[in-house]
Structure formats: structure tokens, C-alpha cells
C-alpha atoms as a PDB file:
ATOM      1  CA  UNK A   1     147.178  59.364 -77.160  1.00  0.00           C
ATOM      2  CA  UNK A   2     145.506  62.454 -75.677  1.00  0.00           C
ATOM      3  CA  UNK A   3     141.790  62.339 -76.582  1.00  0.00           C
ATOM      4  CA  UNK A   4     140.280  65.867 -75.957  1.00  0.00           C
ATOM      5  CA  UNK A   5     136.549  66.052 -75.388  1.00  0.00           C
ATOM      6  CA  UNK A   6     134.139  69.328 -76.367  1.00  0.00           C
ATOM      7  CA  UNK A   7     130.704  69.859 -75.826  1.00  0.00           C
ATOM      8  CA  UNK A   8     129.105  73.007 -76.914  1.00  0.00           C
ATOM      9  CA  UNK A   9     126.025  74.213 -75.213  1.00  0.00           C
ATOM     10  CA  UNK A  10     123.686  76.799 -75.761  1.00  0.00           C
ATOM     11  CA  UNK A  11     120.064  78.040 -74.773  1.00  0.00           C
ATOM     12  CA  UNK A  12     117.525  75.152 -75.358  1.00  0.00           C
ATOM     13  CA  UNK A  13     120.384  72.246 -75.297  1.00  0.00           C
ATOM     14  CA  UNK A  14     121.128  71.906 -71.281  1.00  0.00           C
ATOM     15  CA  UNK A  15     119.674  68.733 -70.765  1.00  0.00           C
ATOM     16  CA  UNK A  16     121.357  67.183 -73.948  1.00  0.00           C
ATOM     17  CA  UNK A  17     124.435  68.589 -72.935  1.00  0.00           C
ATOM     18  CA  UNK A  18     124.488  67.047 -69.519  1.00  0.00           C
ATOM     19  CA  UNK A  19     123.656  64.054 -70.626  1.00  0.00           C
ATOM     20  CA  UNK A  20     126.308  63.861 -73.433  1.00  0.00           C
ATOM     21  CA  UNK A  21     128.979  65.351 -70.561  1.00  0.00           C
ATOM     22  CA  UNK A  22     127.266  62.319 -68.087  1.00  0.00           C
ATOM     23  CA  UNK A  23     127.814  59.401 -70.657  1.00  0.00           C
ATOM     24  CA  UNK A  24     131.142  60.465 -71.640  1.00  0.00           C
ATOM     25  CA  UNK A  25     132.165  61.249 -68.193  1.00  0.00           C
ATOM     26  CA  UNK A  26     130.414  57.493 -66.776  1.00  0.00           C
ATOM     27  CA  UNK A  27     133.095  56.086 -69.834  1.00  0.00           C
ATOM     28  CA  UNK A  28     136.076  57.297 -68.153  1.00  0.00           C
ATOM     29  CA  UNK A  29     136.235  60.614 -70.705  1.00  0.00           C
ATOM     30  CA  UNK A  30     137.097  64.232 -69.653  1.00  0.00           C
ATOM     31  CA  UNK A  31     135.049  66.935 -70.695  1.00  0.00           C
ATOM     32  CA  UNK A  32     135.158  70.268 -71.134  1.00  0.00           C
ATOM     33  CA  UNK A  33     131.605  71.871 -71.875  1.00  0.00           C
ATOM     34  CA  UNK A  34     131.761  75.085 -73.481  1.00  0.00           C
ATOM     35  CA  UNK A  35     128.137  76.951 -72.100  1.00  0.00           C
ATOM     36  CA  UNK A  36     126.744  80.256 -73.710  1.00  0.00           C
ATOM     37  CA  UNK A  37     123.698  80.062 -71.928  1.00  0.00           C
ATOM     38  CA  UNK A  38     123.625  82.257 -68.984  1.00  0.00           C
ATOM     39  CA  UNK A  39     120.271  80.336 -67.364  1.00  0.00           C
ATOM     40  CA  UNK A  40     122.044  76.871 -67.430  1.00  0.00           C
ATOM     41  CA  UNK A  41     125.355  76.527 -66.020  1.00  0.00           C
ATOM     42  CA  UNK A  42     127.859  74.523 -64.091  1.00  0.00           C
ATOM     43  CA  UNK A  43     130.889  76.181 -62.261  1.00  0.00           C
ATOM     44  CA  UNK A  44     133.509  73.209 -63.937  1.00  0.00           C
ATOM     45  CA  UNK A  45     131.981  74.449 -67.492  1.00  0.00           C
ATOM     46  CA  UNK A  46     133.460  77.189 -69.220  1.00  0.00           C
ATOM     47  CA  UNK A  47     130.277  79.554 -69.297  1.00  0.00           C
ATOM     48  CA  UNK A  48     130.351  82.295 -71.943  1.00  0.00           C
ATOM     49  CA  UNK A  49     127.974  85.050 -72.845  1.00  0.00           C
ATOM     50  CA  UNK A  50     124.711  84.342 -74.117  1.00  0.00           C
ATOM     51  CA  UNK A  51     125.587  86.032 -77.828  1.00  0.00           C
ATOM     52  CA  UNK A  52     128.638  84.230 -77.502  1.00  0.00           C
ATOM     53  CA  UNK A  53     127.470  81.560 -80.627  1.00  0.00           C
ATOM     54  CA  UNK A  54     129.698  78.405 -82.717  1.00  0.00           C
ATOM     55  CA  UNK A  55     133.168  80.860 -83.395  1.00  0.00           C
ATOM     56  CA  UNK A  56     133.533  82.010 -79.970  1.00  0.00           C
ATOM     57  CA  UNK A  57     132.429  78.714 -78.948  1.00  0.00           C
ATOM     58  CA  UNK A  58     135.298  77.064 -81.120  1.00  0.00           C
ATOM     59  CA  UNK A  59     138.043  79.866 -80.720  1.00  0.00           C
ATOM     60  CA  UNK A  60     137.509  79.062 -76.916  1.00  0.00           C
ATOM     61  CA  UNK A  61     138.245  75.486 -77.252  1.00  0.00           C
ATOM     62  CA  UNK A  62     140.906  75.970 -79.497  1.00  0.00           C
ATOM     63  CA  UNK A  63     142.642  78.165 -77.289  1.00  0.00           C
ATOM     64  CA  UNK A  64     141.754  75.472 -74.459  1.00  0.00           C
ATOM     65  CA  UNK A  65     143.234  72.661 -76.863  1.00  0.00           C
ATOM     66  CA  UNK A  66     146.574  70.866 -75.727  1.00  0.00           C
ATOM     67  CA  UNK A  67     145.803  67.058 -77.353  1.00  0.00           C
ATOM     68  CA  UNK A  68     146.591  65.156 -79.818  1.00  0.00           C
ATOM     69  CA  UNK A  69     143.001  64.558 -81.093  1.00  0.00           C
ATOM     70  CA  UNK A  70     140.249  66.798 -80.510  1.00  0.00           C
ATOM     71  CA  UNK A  71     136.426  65.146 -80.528  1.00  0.00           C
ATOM     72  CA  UNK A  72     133.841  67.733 -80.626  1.00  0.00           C
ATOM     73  CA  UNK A  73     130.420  67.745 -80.454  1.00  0.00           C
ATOM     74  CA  UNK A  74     127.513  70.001 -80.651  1.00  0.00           C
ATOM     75  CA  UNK A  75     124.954  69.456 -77.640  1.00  0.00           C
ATOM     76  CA  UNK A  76     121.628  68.663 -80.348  1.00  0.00           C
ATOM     77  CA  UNK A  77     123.846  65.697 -81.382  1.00  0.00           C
ATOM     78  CA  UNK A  78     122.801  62.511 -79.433  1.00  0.00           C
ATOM     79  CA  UNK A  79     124.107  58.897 -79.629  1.00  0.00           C
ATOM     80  CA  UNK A  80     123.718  55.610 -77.411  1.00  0.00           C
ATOM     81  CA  UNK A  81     127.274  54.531 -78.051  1.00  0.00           C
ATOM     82  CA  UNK A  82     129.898  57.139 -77.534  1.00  0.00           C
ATOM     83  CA  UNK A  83     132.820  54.782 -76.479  1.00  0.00           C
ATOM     84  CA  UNK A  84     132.366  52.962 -79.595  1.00  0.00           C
ATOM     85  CA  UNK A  85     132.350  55.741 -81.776  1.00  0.00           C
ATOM     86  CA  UNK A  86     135.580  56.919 -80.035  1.00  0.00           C
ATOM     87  CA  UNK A  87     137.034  53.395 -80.591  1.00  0.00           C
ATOM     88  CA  UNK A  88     136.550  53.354 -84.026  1.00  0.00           C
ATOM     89  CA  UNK A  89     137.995  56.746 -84.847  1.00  0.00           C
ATOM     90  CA  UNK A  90     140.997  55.879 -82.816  1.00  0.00           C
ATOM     91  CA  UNK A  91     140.932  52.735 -84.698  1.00  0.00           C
ATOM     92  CA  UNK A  92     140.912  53.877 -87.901  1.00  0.00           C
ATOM     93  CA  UNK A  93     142.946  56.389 -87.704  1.00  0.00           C
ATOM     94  CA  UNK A  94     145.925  54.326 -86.362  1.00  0.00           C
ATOM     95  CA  UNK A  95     144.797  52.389 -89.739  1.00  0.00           C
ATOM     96  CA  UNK A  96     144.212  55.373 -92.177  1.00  0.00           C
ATOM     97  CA  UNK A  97     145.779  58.331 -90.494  1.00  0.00           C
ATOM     98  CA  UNK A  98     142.796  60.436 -91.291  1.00  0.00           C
ATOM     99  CA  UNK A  99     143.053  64.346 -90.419  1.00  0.00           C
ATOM    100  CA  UNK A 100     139.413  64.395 -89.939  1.00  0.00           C
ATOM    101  CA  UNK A 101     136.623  61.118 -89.270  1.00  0.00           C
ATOM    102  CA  UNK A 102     133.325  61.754 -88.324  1.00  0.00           C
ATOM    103  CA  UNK A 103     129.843  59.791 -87.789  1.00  0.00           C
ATOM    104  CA  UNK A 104     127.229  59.805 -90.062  1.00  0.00           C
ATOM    105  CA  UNK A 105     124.975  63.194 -89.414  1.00  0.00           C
ATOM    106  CA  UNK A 106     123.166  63.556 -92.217  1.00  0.00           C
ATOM    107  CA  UNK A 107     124.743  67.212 -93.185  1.00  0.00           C
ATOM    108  CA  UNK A 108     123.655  67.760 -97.056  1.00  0.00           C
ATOM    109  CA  UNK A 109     126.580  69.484 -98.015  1.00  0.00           C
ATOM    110  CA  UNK A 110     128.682  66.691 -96.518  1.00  0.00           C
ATOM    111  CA  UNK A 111     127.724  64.508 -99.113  1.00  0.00           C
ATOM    112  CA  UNK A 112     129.920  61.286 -99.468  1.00  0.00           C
ATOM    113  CA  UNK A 113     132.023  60.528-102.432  1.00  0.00           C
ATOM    114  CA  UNK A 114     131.538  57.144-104.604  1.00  0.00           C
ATOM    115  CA  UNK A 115     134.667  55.982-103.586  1.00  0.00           C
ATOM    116  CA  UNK A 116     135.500  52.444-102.246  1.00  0.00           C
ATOM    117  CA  UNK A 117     137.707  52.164 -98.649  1.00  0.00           C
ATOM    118  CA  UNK A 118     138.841  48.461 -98.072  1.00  0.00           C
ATOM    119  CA  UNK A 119     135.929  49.423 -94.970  1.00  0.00           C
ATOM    120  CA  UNK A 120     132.742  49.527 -96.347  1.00  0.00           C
ATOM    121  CA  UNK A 121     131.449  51.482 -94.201  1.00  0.00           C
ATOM    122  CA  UNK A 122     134.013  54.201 -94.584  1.00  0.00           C
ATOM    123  CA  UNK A 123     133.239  57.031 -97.454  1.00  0.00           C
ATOM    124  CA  UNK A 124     135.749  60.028 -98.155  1.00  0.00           C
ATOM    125  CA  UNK A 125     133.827  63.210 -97.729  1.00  0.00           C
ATOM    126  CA  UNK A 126     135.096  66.704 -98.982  1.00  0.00           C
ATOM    127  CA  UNK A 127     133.156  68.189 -95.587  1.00  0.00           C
ATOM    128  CA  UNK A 128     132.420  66.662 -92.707  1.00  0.00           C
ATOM    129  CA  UNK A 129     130.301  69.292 -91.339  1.00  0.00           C
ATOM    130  CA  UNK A 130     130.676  70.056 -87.733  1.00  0.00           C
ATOM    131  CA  UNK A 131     127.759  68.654 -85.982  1.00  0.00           C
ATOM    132  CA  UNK A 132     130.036  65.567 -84.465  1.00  0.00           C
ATOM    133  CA  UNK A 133     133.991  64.944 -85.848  1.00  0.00           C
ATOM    134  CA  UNK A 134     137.041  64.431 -84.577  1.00  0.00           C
ATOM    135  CA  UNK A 135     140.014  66.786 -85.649  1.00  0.00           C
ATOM    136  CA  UNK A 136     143.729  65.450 -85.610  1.00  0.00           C
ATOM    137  CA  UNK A 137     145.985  68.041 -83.102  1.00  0.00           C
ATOM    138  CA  UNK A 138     148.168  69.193 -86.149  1.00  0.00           C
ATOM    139  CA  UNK A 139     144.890  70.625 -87.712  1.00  0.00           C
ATOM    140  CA  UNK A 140     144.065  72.958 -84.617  1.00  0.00           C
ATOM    141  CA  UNK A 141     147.349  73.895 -84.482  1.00  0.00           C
ATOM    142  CA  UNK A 142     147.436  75.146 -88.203  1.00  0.00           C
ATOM    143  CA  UNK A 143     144.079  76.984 -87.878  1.00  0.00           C
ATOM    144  CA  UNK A 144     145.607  78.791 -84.298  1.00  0.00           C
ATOM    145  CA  UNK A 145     148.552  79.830 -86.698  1.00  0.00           C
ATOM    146  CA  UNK A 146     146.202  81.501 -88.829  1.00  0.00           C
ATOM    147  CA  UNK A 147     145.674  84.253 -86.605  1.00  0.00           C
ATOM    148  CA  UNK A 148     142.813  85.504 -88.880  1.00  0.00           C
ATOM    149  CA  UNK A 149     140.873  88.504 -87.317  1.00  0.00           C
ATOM    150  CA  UNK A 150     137.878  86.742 -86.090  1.00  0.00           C
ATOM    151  CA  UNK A 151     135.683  89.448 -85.240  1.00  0.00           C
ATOM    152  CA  UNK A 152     133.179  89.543 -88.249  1.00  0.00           C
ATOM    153  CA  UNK A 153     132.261  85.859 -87.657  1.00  0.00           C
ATOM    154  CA  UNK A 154     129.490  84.745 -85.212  1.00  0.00           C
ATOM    155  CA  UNK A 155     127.782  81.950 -86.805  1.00  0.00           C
ATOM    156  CA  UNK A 156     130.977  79.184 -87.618  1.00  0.00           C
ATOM    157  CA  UNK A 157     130.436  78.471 -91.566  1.00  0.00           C
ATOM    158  CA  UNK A 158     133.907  77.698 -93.032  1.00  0.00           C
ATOM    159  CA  UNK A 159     135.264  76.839 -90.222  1.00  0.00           C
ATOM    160  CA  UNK A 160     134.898  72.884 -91.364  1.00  0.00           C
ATOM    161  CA  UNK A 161     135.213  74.076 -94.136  1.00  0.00           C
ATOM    162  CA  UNK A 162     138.618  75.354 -93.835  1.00  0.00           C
ATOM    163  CA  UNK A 163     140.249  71.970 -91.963  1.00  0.00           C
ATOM    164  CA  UNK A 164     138.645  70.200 -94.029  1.00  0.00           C
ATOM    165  CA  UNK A 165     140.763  71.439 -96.858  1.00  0.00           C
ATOM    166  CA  UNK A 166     143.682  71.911 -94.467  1.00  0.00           C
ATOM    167  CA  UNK A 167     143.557  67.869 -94.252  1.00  0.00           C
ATOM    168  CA  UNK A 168     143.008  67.761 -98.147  1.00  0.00           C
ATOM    169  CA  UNK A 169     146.239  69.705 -98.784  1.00  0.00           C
ATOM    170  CA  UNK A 170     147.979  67.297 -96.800  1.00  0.00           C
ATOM    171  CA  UNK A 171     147.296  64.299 -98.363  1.00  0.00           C
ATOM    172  CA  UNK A 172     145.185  63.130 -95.454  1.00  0.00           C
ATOM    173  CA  UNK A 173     141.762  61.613 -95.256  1.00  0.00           C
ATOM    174  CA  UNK A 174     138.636  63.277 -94.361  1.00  0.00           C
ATOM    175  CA  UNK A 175     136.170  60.420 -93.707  1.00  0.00           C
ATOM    176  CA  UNK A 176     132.930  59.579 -92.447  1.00  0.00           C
ATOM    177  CA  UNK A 177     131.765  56.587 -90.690  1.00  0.00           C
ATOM    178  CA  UNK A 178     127.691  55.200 -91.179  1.00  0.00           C
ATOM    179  CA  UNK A 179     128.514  52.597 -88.675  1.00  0.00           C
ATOM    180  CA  UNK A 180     127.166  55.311 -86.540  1.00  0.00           C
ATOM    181  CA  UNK A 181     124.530  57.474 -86.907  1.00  0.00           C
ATOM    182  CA  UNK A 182     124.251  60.548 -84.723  1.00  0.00           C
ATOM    183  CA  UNK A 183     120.532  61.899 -84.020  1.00  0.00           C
ATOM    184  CA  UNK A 184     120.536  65.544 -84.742  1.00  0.00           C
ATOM    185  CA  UNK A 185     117.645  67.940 -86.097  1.00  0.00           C
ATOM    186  CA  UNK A 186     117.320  68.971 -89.474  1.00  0.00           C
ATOM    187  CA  UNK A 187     116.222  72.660 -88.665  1.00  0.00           C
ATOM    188  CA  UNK A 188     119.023  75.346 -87.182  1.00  0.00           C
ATOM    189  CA  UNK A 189     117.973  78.360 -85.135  1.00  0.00           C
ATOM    190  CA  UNK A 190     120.054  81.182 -86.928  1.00  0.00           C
ATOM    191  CA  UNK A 191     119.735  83.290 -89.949  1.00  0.00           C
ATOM    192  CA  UNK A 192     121.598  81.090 -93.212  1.00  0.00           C
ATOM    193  CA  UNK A 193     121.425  84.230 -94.512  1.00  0.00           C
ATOM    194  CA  UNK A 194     123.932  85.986 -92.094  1.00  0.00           C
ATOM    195  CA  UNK A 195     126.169  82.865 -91.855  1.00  0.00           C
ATOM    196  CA  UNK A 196     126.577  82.576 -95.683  1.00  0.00           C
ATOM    197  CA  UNK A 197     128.147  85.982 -95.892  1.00  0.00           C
ATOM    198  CA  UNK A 198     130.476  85.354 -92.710  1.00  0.00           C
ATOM    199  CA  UNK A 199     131.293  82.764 -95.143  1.00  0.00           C
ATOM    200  CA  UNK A 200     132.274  84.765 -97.930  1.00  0.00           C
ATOM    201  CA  UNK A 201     134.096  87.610 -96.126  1.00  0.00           C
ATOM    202  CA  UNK A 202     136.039  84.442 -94.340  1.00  0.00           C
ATOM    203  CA  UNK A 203     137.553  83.036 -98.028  1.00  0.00           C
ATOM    204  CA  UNK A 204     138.482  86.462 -98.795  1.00  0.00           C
ATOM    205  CA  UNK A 205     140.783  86.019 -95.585  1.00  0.00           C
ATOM    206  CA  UNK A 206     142.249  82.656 -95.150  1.00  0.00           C
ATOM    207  CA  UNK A 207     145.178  81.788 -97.007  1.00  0.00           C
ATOM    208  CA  UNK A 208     144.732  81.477-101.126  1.00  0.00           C
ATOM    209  CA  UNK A 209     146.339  78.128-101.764  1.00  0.00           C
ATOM    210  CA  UNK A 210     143.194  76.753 -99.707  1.00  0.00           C
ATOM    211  CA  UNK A 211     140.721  78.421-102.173  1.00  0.00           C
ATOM    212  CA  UNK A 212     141.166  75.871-104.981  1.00  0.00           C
ATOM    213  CA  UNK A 213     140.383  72.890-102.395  1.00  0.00           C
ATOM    214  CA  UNK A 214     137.249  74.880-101.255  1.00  0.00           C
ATOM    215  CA  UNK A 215     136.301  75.084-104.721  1.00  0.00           C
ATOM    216  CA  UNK A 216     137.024  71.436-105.304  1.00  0.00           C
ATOM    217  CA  UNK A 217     135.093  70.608-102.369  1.00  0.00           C
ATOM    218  CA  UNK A 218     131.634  72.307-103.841  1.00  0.00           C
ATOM    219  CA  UNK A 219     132.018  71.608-107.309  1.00  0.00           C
ATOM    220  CA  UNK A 220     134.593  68.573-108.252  1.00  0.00           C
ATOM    221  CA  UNK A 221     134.927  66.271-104.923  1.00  0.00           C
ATOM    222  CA  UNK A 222     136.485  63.586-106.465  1.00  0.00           C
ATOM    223  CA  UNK A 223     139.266  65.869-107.462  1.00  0.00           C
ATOM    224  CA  UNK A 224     140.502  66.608-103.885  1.00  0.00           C
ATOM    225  CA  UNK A 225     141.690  62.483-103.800  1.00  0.00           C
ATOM    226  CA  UNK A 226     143.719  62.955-107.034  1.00  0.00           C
END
């Protein structure tokens, strides 16, 4: 199995990021950092502009993507046990074939569903956010197929969005984990304003058989396990 490893970096987040790209790297792990900051930079990193922000960021590692699983994470998201948290996924997704599994990371609009897993510590979740989460290989694949025009999208909301209910539509889990619970802040640096209408111009785009799991994953959550 062919574990692929992305950090994303930006202005503010070098030290995190080297220390996320240290642990993982002290584990065994490869990783491929994905940098927009132009002041802090490594020459094996894959160093974009500085208004590069998340969809470049993600395009570029999608493009980079040749795995079976990819494991992302954002650089403000910390942990003290990375190899575990890889075990597990890898664990239970040999045991629940999940499309998506993530740590807990405290995203309010990731909310988990009141449904029971024979692991209690496992919770279906419409959206797993993208702070932290593994993605199964057949999921980046679809969303390269898409071939969407990405050009009016800087920010990255909908893009979790979107796999998520890629994985819904196929029947396969999207789940989170609060066996672990990644440190992140609260706050974001970028207008919600801005990223909300990315948002909107990026439903009127993808394909419209994915718009009734969107809905279903705002307003009826439940519904996406019937």
C-alpha cells in the first residue's frame, strides 16, 4: 500500500511545517511539502508563489499524486502521534473500506452523526473538513477527471466538500476518528466572505448528481447512510 504524505505550508506556519515534515520523516514517511511562502523554503519542497493559497496548493498535489492513499495535512495542524494515527486509518480502512477517515479537528461543519460503528470511537461524518484526512487514491483520481476550470477558486471551500460526497455516492464511509485529536486554531486568516462565494460558483460547476449529496450533507446527514 502506497501511503502518500502532504504538508501544506504557508507564511506564518514554517516551523510547524518542519516539524510535522521532521516527525513524519524520523517515522520512516516520505513527504512532500507543498510551500507558498517565498521567505521560508527548502530546495526538496515544492515552493509556490506567495498568493498561491489551499486550491493551488491541492491542484499541485493532486497533480503530484501517484498512491493509493493520500494523507494530507495542513501545517497549523499538530499531533504527538503521527504513526499511530496512520496505523489506525490503514487499519480501519482494511476493516471498513472508508473513502475518507480523518482525526478529530474540531471543524463545526464536520459535525458527527448519532450513528453507532461496532468502534466506538468511530462516527460517520457527512464532511470531514480538510484540516487533517486521508483520501482513498480512487477519490483523487475522480476529482483529476473533473477537469473543472479552476481559475475562480483561491481559497479551497468545496473541495472536501466535493469528495466527501464523491465517497457518499459510492457507498463508502466518510469517518472520523476521536481517538485522536489534532491541535489546530479556531481562527483562519482569509476572508469567509470570499471563500463562501468560490463556494457557490464551484456547485454551479461540478457535476449535478453530486448536488443532492451536498444538500444532504448540510441539511439531512443521516440521509447520505440510507
Amino acid at each position: 500500500m502506497n501511503l502518500q504524505i502532504f504538508v501544506f505550508t504557508w507564511p506564518g506556519q514554517y516551523h510547524k511545517a518542519c516539524a510535522t515534515e521532521q516527525q513524519l520523516r524520523s517515522l520512516g514517511y516520505s513527504v512532500t511539502v507543498i510551500n507558498s511562502d517565498p521567505d521560508h523554503w527548502h530546495s526538496h519542497w515544492v515552493n509556490l508563489r506567495d498568493s498561491a493559497y489551499f486550491t493551488e496548493q491541492w491542484l499541485t498535489a493532486c497533480k503530484i499524486f501517484r498512491g493509493d492513499v493520500m494523507f494530507h495535512i495542513q501545517a497549523d495542524a499538530t499531533y504527538h502521534d503521527w504513526n499511530q494515527v496512520i496505523a489506525d486509518a490503514m487499519t480501519y480502512r482494511e476493516k471498513y473500506n472508508w473513502g475518507i477517515y480523518s482525526p478529530e479537528a474540531h471543524a463545526g461543519w464536520a459535525t458527527a452523526m448519532d450513528f453507532a460503528m461496532p468502534d466506538a470511537n468511530l462516527k460517520p461524518i457527512a464532511n470531514s473538513d480538510c484540516t487533517c484526512w486521508f483520501i482513498d487514491g480512487s477519490l483523487i483520481q475522480w476529482f483529476n477527471n473533473l477537469q473543472l476550470d479552476w481559475s475562480f477558486h483561491k481559497l479551497g471551500w468545496g473541495i472536501d466538500c466535493i469528495l466527501c460526497a464523491e465517497s457518499w455516492r459510492r457507498k463508502r464511509w466518510v469517518l472520523r476518528d476521536s481517538a485522536h485529536d489534532i491541535d489546530h486554531p479556531a481562527s483562519r486568516g482569509y476572508s469567509s466572505e470570499q471563500a463562501n462565494r468560490e463556494f457557490q460558483e464551484l456547485l454551479s460547476k461540478i457535476p449535478s448528481d453530486l448536488l443532492p449529496i451536498i444538500d444532504r450533507q448540510w441539511n439531512n446527514p443521516l440521509g447520505l447512510l440510507a
